[in-house]
Structure formats: structure tokens, C-alpha cells
N, C-alpha and C. Protein backbone atom coordinates (compact mmCIF):
# COMPACT_ATOMS: atom_id res chain seq x y z
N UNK A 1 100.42 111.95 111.89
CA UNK A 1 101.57 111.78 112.73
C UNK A 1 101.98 113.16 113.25
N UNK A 2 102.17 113.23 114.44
CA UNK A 2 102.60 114.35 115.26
C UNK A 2 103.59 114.50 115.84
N UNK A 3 104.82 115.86 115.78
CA UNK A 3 105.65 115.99 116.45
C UNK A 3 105.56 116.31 117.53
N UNK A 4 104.98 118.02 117.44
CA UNK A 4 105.18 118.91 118.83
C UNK A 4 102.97 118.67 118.75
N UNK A 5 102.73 119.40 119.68
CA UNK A 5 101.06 119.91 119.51
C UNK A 5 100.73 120.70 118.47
N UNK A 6 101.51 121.73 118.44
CA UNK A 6 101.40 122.69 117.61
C UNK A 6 101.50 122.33 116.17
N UNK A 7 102.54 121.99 115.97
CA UNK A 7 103.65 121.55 114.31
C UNK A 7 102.78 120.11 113.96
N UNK A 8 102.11 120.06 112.70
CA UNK A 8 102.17 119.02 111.94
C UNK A 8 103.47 118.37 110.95
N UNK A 9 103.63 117.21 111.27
CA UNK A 9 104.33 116.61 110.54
C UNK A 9 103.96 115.77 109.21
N UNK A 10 104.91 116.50 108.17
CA UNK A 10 103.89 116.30 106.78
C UNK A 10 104.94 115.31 106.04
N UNK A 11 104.73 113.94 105.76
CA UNK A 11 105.48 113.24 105.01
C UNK A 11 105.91 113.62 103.25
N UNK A 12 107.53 112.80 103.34
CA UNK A 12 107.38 113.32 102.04
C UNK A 12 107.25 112.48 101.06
N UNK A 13 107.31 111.94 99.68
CA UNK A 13 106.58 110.90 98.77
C UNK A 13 107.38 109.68 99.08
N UNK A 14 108.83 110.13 99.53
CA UNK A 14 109.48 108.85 99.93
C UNK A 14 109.15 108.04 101.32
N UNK A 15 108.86 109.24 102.50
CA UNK A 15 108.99 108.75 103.58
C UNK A 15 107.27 107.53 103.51
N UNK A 16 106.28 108.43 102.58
CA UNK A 16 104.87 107.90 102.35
C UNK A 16 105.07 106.65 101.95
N UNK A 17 105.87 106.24 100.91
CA UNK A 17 106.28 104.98 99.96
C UNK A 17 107.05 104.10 100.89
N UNK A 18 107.76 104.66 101.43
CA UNK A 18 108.21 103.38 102.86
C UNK A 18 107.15 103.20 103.61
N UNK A 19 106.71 103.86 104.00
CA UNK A 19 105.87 103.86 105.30
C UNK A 19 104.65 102.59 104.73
N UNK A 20 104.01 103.00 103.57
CA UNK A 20 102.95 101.92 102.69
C UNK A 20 102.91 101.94 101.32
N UNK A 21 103.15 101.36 100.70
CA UNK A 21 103.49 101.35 99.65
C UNK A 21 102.21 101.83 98.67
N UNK A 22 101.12 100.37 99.29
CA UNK A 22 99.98 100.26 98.82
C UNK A 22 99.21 101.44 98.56
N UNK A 23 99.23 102.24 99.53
CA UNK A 23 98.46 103.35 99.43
C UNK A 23 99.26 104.94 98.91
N UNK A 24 100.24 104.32 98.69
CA UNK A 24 100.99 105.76 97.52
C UNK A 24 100.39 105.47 96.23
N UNK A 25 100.70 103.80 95.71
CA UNK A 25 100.21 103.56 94.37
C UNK A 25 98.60 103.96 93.91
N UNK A 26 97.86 103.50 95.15
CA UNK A 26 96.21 103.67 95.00
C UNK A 26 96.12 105.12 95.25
N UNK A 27 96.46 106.06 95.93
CA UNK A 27 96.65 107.72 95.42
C UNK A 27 96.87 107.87 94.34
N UNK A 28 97.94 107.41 93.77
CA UNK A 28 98.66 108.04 92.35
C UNK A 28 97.30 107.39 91.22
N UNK A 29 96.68 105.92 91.19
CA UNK A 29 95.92 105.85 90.21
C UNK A 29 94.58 106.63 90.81
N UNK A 30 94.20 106.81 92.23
CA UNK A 30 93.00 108.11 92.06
C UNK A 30 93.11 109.17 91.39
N UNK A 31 94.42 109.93 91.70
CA UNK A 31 94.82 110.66 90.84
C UNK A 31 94.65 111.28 89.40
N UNK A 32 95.12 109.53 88.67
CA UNK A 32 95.05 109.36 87.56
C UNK A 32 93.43 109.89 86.83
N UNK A 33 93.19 109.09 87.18
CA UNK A 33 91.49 109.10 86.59
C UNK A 33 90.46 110.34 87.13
N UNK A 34 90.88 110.98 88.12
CA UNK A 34 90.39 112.26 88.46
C UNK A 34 90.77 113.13 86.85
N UNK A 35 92.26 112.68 87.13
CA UNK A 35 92.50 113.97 85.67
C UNK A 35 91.95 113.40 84.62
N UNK A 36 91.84 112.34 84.64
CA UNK A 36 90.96 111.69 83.34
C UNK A 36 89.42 112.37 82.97
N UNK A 37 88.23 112.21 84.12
CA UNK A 37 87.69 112.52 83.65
C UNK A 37 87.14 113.91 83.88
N UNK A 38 88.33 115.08 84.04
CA UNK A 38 88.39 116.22 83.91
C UNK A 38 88.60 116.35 82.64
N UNK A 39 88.79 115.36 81.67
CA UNK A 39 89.25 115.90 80.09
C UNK A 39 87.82 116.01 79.09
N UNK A 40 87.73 116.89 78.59
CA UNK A 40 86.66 116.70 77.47
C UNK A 40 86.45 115.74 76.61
N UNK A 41 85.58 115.32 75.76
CA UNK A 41 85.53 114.08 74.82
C UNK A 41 86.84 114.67 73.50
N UNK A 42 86.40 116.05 73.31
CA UNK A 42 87.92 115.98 71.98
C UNK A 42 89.08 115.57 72.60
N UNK A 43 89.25 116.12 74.07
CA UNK A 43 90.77 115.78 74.29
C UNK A 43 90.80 114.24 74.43
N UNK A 44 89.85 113.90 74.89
CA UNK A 44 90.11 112.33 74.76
C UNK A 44 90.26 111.99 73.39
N UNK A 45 89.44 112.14 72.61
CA UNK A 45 89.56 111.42 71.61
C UNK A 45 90.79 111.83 70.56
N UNK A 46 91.21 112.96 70.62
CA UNK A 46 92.54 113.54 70.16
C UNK A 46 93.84 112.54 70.82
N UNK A 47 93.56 112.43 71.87
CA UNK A 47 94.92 111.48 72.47
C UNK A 47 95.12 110.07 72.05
N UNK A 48 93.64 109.58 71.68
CA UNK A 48 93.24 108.55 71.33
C UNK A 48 93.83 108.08 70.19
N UNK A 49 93.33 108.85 68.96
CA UNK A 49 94.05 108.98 67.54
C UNK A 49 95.28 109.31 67.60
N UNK A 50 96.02 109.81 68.72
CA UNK A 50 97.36 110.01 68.40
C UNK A 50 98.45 108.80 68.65
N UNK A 51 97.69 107.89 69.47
CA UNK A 51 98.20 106.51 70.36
C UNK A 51 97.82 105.75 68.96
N UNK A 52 96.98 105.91 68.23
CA UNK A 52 96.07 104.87 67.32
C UNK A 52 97.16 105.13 66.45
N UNK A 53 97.41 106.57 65.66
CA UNK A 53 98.75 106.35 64.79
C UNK A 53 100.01 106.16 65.53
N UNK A 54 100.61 105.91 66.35
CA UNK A 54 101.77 105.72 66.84
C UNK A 54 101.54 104.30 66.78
N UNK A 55 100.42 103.92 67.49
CA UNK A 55 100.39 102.06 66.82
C UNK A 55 100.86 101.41 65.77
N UNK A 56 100.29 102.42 64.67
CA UNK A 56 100.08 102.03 63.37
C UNK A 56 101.03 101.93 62.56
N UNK A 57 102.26 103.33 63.02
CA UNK A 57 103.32 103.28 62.47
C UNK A 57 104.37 102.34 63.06
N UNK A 58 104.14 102.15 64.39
CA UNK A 58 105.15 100.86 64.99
C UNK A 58 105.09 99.98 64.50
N UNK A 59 103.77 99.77 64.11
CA UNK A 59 102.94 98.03 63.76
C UNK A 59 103.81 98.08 61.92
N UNK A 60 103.94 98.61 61.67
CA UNK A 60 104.45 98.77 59.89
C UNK A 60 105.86 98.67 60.12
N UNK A 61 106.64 99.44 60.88
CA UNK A 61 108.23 99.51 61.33
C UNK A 61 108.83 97.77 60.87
N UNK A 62 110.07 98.39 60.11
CA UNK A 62 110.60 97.11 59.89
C UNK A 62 112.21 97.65 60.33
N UNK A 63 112.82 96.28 61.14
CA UNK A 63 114.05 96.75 61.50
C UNK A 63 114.91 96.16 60.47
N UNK A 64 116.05 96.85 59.35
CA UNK A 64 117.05 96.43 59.14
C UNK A 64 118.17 96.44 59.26
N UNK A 65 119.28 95.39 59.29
CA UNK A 65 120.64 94.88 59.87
C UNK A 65 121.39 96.09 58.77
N UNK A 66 122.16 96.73 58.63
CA UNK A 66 123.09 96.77 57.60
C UNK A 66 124.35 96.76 57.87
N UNK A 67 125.16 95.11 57.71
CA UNK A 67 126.26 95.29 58.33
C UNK A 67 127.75 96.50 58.07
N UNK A 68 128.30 96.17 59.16
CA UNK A 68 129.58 97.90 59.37
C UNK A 68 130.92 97.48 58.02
N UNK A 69 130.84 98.71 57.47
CA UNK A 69 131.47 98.85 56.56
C UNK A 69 132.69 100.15 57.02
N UNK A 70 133.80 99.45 57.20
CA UNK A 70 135.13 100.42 57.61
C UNK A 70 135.31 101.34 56.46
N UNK A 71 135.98 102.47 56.48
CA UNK A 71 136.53 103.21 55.88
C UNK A 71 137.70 102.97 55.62
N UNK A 72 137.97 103.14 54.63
CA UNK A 72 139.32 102.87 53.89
C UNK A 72 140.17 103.76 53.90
């Protein structure tokens, strides 16, 4: 898109996201996976195990009630 001849007109993430939606989202996941497989196998697999225990400890998490006790 062009203003003058000279001057490019450079959108900004909002004006891009109105303009098409579709193709902000499909940028952002090219994006994604570019940086993906810029990562080495440790860093993958380091992130991996760290998601694997955060599972593990959610998956065990027990919520308890303890009802409110005023001060006297």
C-alpha cells in the first residue's frame, strides 16, 4: 500500500489485524515454528520435562475448602 511514490506505507499489527485477520494469525504461527526449529534437541527436550513436571504436579494438586473462621 502506497502513499506518496517515494514514502512506503508500513502497517501497524493493529491496522494488519483489521485489515485480515487470517493472515496476522498464519504469520504469528510461521513465526512460531521457525523459532521452534531453531532450538536444539536439549532445549527442546529441557522444555519438555519442565511442562512434563508442571503436569505432574497439577495432576496430584488437591484443592481444599477451609471454611472462614472470624477473629474474636
Amino acid at each position: 500500500m502506497k502513499i506518496d511514490d517515494d514514502k512506503e506505507y508500513i502497517l501497524t499489527p493493529a491496522e494488519l489485524f483489521q485489515a485480515d485477520p487470517d493472515a496476522c494469525f498464519q504469520q504469528a504461527e510461521t513465526n512460531l515454528l521457525i523459532d521452534a526449529l531453531k532450538r536444539s534437541y536439549t532445549e527442546r527436550f529441557l522444555m519438555a520435562t519442565k511442562l512434563y513436571k508442571i503436569r505432574m504436579m497439577l495432576k496430584n494438586a488437591t484443592v481444599k475448602h477451609q471454611p472462614f473462621k472470624a477473629k474474636v
